[in-house]
C-alpha atoms as a PDB file:
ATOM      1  CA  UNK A   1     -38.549   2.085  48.763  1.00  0.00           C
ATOM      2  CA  UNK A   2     -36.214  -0.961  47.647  1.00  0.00           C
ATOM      3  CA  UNK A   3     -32.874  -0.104  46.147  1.00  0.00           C
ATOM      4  CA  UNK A   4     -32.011  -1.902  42.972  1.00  0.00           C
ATOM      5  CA  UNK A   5     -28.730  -3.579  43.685  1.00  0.00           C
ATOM      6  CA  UNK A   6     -26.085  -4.919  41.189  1.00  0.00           C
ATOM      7  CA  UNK A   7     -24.763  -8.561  41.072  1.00  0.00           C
ATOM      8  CA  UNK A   8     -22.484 -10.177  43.514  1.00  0.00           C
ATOM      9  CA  UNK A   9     -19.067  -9.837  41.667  1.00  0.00           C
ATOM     10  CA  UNK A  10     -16.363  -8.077  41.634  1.00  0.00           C
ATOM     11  CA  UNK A  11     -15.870  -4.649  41.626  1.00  0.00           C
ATOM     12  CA  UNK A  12     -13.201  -2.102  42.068  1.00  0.00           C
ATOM     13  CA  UNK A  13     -14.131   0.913  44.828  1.00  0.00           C
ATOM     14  CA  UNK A  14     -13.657   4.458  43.398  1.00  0.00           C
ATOM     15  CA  UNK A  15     -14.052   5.962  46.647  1.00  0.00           C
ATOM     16  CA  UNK A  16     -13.762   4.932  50.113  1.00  0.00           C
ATOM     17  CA  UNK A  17     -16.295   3.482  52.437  1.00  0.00           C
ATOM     18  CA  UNK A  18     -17.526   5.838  54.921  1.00  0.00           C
ATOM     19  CA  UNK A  19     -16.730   5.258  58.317  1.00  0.00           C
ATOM     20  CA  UNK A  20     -14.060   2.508  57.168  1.00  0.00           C
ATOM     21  CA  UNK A  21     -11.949   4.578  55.011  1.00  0.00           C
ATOM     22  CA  UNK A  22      -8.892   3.153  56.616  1.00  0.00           C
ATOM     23  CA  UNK A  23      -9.825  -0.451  55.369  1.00  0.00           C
ATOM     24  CA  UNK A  24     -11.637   0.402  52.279  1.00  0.00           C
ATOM     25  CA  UNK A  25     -10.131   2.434  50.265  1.00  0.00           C
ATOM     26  CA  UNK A  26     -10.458   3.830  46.823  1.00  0.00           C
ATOM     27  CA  UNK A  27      -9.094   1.672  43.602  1.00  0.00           C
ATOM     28  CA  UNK A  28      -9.142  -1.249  45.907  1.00  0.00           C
ATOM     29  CA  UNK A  29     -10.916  -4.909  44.236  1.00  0.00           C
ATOM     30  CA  UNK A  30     -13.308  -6.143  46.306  1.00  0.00           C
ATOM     31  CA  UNK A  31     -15.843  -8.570  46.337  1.00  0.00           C
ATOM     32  CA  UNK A  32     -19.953  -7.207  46.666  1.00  0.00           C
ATOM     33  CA  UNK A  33     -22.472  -9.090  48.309  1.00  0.00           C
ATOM     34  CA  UNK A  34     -26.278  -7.608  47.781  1.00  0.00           C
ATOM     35  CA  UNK A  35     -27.007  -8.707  50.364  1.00  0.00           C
ATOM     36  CA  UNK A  36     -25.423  -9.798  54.285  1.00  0.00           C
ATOM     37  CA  UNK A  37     -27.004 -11.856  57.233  1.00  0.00           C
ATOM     38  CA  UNK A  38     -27.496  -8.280  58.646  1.00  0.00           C
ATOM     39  CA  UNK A  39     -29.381  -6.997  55.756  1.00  0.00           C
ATOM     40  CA  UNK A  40     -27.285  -4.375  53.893  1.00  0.00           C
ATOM     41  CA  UNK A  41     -24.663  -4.966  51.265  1.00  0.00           C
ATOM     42  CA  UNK A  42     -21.449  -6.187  51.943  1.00  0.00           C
ATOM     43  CA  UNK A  43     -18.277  -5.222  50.721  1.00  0.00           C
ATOM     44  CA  UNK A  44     -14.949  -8.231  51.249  1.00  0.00           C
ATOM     45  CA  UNK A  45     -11.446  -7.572  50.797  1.00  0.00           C
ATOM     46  CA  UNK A  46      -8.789 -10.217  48.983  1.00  0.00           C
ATOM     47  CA  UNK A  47      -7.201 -12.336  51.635  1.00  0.00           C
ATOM     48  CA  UNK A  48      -4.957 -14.373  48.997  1.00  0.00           C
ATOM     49  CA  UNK A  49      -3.741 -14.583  45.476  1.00  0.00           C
ATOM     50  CA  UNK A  50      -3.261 -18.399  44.675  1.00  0.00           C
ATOM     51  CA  UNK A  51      -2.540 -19.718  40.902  1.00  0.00           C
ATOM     52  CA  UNK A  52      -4.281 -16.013  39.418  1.00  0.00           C
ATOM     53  CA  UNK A  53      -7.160 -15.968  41.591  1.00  0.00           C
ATOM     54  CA  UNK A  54      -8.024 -13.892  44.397  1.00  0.00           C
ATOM     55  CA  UNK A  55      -9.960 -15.818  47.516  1.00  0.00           C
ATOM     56  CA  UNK A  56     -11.410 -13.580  49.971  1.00  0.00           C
ATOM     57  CA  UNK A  57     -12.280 -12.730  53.873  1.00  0.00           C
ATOM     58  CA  UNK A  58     -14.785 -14.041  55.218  1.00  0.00           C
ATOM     59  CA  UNK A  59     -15.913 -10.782  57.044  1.00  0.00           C
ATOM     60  CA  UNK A  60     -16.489  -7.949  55.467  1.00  0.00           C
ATOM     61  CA  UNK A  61     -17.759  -4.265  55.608  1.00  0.00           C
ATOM     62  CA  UNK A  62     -21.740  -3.330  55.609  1.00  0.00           C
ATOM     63  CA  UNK A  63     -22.378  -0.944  53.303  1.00  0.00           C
ATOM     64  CA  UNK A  64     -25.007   1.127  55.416  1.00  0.00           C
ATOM     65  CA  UNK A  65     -25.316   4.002  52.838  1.00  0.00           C
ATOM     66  CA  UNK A  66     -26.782   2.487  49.438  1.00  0.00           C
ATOM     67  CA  UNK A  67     -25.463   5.639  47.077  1.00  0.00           C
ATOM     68  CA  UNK A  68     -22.121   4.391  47.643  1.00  0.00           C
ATOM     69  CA  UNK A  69     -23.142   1.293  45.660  1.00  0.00           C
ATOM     70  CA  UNK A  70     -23.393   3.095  42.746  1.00  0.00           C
ATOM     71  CA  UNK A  71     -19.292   3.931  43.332  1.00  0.00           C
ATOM     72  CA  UNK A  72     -18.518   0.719  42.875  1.00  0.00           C
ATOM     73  CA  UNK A  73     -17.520  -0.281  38.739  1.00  0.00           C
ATOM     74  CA  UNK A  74     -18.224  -3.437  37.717  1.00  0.00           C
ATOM     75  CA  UNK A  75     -15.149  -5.911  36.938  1.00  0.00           C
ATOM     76  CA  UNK A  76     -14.893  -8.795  34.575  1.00  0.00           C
ATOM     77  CA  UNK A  77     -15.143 -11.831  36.488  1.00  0.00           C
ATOM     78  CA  UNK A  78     -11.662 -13.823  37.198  1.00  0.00           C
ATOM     79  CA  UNK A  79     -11.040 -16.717  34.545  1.00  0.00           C
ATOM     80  CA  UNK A  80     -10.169 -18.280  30.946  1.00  0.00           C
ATOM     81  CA  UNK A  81     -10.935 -15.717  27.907  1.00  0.00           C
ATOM     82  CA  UNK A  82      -9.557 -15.587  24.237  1.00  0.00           C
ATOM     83  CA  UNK A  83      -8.536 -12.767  22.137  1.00  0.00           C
ATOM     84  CA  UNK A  84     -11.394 -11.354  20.153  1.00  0.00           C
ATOM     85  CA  UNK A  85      -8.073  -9.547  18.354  1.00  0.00           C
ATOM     86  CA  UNK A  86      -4.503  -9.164  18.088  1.00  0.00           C
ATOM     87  CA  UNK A  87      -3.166  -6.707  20.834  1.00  0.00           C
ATOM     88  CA  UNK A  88      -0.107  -4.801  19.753  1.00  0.00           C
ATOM     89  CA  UNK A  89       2.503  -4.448  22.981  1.00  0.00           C
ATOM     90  CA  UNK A  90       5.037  -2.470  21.445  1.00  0.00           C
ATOM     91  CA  UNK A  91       5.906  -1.089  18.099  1.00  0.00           C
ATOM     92  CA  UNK A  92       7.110  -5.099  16.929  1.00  0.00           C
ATOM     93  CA  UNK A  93       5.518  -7.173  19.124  1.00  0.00           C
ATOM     94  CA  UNK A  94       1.740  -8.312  19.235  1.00  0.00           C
ATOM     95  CA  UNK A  95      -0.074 -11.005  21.382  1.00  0.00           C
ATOM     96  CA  UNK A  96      -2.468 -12.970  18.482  1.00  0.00           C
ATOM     97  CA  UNK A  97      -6.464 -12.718  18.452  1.00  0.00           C
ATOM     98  CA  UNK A  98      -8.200 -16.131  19.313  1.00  0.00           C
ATOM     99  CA  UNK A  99      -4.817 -16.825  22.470  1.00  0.00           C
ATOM    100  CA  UNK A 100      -6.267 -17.833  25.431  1.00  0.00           C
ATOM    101  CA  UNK A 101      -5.636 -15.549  28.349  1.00  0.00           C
ATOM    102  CA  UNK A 102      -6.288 -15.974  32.183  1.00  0.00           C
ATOM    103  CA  UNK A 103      -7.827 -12.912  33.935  1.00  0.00           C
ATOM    104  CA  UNK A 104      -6.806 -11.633  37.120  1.00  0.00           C
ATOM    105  CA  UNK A 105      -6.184  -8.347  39.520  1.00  0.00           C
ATOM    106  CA  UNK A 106      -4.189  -7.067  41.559  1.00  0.00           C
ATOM    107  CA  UNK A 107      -5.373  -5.361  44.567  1.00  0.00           C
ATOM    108  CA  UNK A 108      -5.712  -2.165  43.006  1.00  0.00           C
ATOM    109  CA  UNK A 109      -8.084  -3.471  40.764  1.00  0.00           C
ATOM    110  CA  UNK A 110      -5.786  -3.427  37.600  1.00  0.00           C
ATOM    111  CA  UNK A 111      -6.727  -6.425  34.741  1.00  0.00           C
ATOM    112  CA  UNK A 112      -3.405  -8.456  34.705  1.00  0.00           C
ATOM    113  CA  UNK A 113      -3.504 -11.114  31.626  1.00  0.00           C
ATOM    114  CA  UNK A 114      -1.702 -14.172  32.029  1.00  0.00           C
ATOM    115  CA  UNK A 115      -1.124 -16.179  28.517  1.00  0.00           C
ATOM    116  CA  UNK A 116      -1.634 -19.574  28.233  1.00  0.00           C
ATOM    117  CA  UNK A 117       1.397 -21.861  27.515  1.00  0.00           C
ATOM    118  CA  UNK A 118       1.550 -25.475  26.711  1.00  0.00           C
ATOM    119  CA  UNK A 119       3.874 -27.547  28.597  1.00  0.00           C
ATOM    120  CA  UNK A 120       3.666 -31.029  30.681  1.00  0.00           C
ATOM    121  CA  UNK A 121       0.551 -32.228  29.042  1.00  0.00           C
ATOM    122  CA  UNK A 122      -1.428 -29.637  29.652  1.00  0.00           C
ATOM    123  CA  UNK A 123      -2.082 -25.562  29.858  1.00  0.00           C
ATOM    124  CA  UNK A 124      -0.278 -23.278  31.914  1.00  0.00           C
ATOM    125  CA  UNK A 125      -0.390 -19.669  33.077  1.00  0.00           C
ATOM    126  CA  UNK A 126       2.432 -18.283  34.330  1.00  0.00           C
ATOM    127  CA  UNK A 127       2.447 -16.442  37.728  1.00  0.00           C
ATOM    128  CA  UNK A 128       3.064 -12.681  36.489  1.00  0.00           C
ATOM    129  CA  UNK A 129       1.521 -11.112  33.271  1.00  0.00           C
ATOM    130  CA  UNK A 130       0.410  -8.348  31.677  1.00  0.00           C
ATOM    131  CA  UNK A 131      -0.811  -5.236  33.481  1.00  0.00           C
ATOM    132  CA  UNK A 132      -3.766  -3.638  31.650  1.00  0.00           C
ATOM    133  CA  UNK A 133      -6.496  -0.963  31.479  1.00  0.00           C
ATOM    134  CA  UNK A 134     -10.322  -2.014  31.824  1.00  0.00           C
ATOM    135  CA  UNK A 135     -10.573  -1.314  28.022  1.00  0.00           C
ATOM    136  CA  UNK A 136      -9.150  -5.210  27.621  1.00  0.00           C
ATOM    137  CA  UNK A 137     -12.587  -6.297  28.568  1.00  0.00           C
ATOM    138  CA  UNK A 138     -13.914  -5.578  25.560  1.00  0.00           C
ATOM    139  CA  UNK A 139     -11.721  -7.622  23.568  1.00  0.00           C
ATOM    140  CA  UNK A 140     -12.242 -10.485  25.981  1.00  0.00           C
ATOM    141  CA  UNK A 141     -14.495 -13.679  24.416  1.00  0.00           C
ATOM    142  CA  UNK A 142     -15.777 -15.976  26.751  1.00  0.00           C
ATOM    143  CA  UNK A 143     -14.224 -19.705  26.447  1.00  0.00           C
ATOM    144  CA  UNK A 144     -16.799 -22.030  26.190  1.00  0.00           C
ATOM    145  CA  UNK A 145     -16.192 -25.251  27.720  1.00  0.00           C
ATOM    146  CA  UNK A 146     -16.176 -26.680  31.350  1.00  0.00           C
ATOM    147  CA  UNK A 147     -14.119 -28.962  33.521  1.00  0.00           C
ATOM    148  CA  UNK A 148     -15.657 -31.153  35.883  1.00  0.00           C
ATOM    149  CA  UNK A 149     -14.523 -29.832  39.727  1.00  0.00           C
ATOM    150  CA  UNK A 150     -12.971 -32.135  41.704  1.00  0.00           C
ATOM    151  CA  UNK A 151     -15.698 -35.049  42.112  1.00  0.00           C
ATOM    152  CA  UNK A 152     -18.270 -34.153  39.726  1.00  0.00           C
ATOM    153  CA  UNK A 153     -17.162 -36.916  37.621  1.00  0.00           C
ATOM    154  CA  UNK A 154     -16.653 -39.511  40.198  1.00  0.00           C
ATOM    155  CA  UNK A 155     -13.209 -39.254  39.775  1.00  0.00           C
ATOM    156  CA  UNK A 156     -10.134 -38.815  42.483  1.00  0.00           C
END
């Protein structure tokens, strides 16, 4: 019988792994694999935080029992949204619909929305932001447009 896995993404653990409980642990983000070179799904942990984004190990954890996949909740991937609507902070302050957010996590899993500012020619997120509930990503659009990575254009 073949097990119907999810996407590679991230996800946040609601329980730990068994057998590596001390390692991976529950509300942790992590990054699933559905596959490994040994088979099984794999489970990564964040190594760093650089500019909002999490990179992570190279090594992870095999996930030899597949019900514990089904632990695992699905998490908005990293990256540039906008506002589908206005969200109210406090009582008097409100962030406008259509502002264009960053999306990140700390390593509890917890959304964190950094707000674009303009300064120096260009966009920038600040390093902290706004600590939020998984209820944001519903209110998250997709941006759509693309930057050429470093090369694709031909240019240095």
């Amino acid at each position: 019988m073949h097990l119907s896995l999810p996407p590679c993404g991230l996800y946040r653990t609601t329980e730990a792994l068994p057998g590596k409980e001390q390692w991976v642990r529950e509300n942790l983000l992590v990054y699933f694999h559905n596959h490994s070179q040994q088979g099984p799904p794999l489970l990564l942990l964040p190594a760093a935080n650089a500019h909002n984004r999490w990179s992570f190990h190279e090594k992870g954890y095999l996930i030899r029992d597949p019900s514990y996949v089904s632990t695992l909740t699905p998490l908005k991937p990293e990256g540039l949204y906008v506002l589908g609507e206005r969200i109210h902070i406090s009582r008097d302050e409100f962030i406008p619909e259509s502002t264009l957010v960053q999306l990140g996590y700390t390593r509890g899993a917890d959304p964190i929305l950094f707000l674009a500012r303009f300064g120096d020619n260009g966009v920038q997120f600040p390093s902290s932001g706004l600590k939020c509930t998984s209820e944001i990503f519903g209110l998250l659009d997709d941006v759509n447009f693309r930057t050429p990575e470093y090369g694709d254009d031909g240019m240095h």
